[in-house]
C-alpha atoms as a PDB file:
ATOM      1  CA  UNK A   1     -47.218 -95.637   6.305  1.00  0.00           C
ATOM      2  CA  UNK A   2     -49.025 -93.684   8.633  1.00  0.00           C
ATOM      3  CA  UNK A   3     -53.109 -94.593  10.022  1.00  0.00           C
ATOM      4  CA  UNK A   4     -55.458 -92.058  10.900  1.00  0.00           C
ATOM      5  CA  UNK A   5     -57.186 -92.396  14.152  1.00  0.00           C
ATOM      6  CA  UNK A   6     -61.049 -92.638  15.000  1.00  0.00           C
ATOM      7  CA  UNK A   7     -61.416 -89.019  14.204  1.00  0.00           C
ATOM      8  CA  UNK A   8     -60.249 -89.040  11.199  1.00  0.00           C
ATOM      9  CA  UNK A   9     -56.495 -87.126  12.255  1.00  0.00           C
ATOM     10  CA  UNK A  10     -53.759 -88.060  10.478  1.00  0.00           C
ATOM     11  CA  UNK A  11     -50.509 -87.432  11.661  1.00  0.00           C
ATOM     12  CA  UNK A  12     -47.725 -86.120   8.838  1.00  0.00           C
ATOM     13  CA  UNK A  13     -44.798 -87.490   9.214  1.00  0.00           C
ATOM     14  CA  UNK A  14     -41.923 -85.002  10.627  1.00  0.00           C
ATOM     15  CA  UNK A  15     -39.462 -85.063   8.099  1.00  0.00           C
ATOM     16  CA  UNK A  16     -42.018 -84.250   5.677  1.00  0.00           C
ATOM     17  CA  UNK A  17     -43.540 -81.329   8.338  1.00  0.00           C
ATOM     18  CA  UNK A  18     -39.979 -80.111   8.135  1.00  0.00           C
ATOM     19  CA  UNK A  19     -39.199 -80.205   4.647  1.00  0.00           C
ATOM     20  CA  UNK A  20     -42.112 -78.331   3.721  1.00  0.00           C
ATOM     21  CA  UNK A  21     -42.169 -75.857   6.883  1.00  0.00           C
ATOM     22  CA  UNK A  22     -45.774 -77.158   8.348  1.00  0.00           C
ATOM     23  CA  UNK A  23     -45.891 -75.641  11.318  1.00  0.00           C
ATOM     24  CA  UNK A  24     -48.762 -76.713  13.822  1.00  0.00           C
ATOM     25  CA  UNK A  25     -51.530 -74.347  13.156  1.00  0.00           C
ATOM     26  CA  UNK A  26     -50.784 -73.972   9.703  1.00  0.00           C
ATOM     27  CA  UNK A  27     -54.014 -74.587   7.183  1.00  0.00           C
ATOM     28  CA  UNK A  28     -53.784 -77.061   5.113  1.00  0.00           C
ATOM     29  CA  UNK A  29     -55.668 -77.673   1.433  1.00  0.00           C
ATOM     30  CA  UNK A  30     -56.508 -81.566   0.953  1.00  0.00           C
ATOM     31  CA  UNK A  31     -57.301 -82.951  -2.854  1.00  0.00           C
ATOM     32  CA  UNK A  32     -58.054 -86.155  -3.997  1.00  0.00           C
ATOM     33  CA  UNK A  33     -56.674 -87.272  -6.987  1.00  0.00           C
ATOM     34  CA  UNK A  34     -58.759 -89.322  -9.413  1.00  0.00           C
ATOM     35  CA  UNK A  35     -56.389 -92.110  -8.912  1.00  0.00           C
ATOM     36  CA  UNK A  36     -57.319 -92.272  -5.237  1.00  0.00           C
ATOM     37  CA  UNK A  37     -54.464 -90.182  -4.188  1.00  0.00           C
ATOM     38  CA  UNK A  38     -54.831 -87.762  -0.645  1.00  0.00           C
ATOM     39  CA  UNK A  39     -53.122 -84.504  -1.548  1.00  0.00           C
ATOM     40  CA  UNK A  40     -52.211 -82.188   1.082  1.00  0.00           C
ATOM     41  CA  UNK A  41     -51.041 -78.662   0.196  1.00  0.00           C
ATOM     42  CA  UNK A  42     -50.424 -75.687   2.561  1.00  0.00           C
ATOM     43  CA  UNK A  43     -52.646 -72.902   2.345  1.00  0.00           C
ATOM     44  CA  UNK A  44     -51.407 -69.808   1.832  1.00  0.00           C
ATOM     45  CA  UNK A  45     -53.688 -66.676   1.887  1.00  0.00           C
ATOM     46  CA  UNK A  46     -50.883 -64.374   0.605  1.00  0.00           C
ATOM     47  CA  UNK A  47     -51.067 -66.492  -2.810  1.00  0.00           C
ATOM     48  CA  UNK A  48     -54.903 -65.993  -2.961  1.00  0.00           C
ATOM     49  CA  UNK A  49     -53.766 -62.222  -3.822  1.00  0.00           C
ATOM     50  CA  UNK A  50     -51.268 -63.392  -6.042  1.00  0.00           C
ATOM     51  CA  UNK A  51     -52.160 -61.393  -8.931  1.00  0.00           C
ATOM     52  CA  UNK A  52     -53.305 -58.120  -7.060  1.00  0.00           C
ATOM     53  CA  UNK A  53     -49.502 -58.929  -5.295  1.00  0.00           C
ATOM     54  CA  UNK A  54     -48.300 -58.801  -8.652  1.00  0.00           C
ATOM     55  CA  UNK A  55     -49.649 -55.491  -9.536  1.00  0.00           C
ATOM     56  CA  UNK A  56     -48.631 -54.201  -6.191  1.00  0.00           C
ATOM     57  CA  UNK A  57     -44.931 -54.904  -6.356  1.00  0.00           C
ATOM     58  CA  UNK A  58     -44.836 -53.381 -10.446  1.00  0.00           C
ATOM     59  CA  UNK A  59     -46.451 -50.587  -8.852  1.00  0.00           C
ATOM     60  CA  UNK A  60     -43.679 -50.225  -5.907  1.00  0.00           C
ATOM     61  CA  UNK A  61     -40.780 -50.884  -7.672  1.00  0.00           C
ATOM     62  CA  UNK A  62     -41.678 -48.414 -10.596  1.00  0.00           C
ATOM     63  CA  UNK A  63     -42.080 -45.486  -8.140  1.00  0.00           C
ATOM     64  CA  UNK A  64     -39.249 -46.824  -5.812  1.00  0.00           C
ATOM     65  CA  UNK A  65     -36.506 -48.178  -8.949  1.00  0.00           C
ATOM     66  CA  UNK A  66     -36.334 -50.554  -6.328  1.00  0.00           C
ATOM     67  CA  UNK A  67     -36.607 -54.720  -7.012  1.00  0.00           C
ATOM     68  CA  UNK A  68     -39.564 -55.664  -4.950  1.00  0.00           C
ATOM     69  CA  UNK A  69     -40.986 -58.828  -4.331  1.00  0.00           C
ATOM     70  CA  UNK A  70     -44.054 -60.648  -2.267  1.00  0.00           C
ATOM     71  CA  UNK A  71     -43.732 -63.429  -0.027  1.00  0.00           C
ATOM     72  CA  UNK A  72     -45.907 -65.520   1.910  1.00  0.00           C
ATOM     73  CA  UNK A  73     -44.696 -67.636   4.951  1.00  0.00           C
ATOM     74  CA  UNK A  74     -42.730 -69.980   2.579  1.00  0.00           C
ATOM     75  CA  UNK A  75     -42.175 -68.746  -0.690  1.00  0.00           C
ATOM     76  CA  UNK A  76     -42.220 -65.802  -3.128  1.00  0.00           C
ATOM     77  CA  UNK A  77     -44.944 -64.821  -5.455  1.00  0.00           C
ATOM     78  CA  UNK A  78     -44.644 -61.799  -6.621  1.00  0.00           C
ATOM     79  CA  UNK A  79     -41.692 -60.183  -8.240  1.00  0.00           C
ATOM     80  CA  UNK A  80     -40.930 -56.758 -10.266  1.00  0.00           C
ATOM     81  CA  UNK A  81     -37.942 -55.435 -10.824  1.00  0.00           C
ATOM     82  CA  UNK A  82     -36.334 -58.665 -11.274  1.00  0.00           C
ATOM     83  CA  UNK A  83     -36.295 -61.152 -13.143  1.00  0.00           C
ATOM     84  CA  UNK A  84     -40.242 -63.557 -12.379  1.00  0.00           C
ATOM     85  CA  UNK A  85     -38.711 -66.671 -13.974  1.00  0.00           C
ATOM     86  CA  UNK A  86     -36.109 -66.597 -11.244  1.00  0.00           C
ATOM     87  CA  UNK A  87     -37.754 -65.434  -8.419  1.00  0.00           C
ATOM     88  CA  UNK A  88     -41.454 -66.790  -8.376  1.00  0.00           C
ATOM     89  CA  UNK A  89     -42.141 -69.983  -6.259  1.00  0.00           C
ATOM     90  CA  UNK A  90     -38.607 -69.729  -4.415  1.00  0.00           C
ATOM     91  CA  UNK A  91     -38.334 -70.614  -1.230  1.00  0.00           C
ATOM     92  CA  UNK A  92     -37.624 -67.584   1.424  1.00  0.00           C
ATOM     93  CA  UNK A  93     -34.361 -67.946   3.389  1.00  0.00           C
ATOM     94  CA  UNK A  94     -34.387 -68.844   7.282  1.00  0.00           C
ATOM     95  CA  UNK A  95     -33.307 -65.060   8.240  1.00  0.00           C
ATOM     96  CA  UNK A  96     -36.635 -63.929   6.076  1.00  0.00           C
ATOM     97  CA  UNK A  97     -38.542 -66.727   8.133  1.00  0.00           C
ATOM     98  CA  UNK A  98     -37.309 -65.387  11.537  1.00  0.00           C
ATOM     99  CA  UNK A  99     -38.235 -61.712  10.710  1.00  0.00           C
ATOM    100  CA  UNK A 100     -41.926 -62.127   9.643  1.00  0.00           C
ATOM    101  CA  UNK A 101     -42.094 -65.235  13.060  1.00  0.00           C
ATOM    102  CA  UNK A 102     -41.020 -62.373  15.270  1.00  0.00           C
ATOM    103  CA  UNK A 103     -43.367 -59.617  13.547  1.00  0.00           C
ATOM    104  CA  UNK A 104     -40.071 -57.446  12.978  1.00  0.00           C
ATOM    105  CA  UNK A 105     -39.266 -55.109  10.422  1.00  0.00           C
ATOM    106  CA  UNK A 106     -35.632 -54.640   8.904  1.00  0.00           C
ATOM    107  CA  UNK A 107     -34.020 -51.486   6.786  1.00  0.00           C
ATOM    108  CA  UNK A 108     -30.333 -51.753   5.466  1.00  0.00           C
ATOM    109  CA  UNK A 109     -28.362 -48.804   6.720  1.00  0.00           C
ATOM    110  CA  UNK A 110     -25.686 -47.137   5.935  1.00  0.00           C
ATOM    111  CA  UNK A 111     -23.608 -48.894   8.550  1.00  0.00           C
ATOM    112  CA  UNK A 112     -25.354 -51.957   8.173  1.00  0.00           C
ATOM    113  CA  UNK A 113     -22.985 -55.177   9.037  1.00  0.00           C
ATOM    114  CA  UNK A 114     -25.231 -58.221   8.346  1.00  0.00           C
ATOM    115  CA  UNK A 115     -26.716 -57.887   5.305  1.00  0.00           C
ATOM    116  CA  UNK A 116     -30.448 -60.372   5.067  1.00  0.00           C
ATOM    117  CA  UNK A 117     -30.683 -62.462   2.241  1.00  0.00           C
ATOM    118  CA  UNK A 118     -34.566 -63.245   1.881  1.00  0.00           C
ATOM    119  CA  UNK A 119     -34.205 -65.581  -1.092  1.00  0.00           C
ATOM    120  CA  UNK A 120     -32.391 -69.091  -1.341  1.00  0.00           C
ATOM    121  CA  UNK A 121     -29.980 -69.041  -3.905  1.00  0.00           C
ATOM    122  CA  UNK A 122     -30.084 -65.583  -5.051  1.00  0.00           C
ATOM    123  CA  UNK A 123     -27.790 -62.972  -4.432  1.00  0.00           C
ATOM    124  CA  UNK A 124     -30.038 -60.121  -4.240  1.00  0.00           C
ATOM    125  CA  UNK A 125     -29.816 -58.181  -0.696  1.00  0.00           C
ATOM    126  CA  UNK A 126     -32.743 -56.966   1.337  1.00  0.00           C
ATOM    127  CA  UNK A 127     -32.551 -53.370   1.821  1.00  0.00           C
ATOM    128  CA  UNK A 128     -36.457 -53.305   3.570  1.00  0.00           C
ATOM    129  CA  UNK A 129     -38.653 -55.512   4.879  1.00  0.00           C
ATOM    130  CA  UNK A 130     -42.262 -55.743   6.289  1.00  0.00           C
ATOM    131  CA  UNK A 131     -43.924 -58.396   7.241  1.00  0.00           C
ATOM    132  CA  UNK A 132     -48.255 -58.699   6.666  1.00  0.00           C
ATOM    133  CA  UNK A 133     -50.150 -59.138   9.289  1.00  0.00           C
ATOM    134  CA  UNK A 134     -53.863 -60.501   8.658  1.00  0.00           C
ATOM    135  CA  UNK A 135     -56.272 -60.829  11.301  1.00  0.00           C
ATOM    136  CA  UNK A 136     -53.214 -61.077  13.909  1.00  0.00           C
ATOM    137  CA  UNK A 137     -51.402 -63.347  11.916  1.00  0.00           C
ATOM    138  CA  UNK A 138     -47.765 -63.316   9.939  1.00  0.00           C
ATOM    139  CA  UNK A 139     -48.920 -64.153   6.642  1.00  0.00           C
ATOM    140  CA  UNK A 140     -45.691 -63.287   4.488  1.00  0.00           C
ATOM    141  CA  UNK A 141     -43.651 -60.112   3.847  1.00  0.00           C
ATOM    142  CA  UNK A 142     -42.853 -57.363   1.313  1.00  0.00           C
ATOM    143  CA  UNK A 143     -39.243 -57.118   0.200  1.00  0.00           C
ATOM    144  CA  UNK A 144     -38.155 -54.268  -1.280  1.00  0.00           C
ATOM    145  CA  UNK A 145     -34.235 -54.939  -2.282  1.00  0.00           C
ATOM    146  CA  UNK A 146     -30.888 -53.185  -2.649  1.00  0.00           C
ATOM    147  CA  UNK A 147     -31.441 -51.604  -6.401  1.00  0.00           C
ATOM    148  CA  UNK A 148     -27.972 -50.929  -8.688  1.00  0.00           C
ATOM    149  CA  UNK A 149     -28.629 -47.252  -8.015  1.00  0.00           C
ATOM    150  CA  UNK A 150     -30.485 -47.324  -4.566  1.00  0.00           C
ATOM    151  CA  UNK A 151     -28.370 -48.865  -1.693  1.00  0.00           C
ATOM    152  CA  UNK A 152     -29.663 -47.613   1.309  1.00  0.00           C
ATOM    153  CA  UNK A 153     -33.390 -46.537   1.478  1.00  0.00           C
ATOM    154  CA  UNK A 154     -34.958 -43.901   2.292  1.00  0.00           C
ATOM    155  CA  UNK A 155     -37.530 -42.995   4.550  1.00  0.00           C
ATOM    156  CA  UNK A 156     -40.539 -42.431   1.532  1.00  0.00           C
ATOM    157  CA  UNK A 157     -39.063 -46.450   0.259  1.00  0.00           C
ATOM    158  CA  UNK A 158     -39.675 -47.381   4.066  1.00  0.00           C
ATOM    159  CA  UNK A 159     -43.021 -46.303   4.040  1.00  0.00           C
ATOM    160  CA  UNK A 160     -44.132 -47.857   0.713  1.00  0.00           C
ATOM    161  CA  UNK A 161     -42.755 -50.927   1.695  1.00  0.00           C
ATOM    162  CA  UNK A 162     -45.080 -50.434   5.222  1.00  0.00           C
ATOM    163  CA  UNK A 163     -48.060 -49.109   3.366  1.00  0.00           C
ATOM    164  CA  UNK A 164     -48.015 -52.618   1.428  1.00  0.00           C
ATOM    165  CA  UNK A 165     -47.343 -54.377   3.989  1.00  0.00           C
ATOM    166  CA  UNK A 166     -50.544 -53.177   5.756  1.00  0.00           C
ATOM    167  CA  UNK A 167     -52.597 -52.903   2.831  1.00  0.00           C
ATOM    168  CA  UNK A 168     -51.946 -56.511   1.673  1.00  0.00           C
ATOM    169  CA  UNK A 169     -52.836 -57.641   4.929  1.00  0.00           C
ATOM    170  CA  UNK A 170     -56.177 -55.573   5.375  1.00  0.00           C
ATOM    171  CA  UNK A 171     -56.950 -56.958   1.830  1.00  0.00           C
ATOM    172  CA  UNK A 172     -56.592 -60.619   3.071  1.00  0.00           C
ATOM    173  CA  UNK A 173     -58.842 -59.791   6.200  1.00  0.00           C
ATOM    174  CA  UNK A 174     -62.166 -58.850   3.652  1.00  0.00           C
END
């Protein structure tokens, strides 16, 4: 049980903070339920695109024949290329986490030793990634990954994947 204090704060309980990767800052959606029930649910601009995310990532992996997939901080929503079923609402792996925290882009090479898994419990590998910035903030990633004929990408896949990047992020800003 947890009481809030005089202003109204209530504190979340850390294990839960953890288990659903609340970091401080993040924004927060609170329901009621008609049962009296407090629902809190993290925000996540990214998924307010969802559909437009959607059409993006058809779009990229058509021209690319690259799988491509939208994430926001936490999980995926938007998948082409692949299978949607499988992909859509799963969570993002650590390694995915750490790129878009640290604003930093990745490209499989060639020569590439540590290959980035972006999704929990799939096998798919990450051959580019950009993260989307909005209004100075990390507010998910694009994923383009390693197709059956496409291993390493090129420059013109790098640049789709960064042109999505930016324009998701400029689209979340308006």
């Amino acid at each position: 049980m947890t009481r809030g204090d005089d202003l109204g704060r209530v504190v979340i309980p850390k294990e839960i903070r953890r288990t659903l990767r609340i970091r401080e800052g993040d924004p927060l959606e609170i329901y009621t339920a008609t049962d009296g029930e407090v629902i809190f649910k993290k925000y996540s601009p990214v998924g307010e695109l969802s559909t437009f995310a959607a059409q993006y990532a058809d779009v990229l992996s058509r021209i690319s024949s690259m799988p491509t997939l939208v994430c926001d901080r936490d999980h995926v929503i938007a998948a082409a290329g692949v299978s949607k079923r499988e992909y859509l609402e799963r969570r993002v792996t650590s390694v995915l986490e750490n790129y878009m925290e640290n604003r930093r882009s990745y490209t499989l090479h060639q020569s590439s030793v540590d290959e980035v898994q972006p999704v929990e419990g799939m096998d798919h590998t990450a051959a580019v990634i950009y993260p989307i910035i909005a209004s100075g903030d990390v507010t998910g990633a694009v994923v383009m990954l390693k197709g059956d004929t496409i291993k390493v990408p090129t420059e013109t896949e790098i640049k789709l994947a960064q042109s999505a990047a930016a324009f998701l992020g400029k689209q979340m800003e308006e």
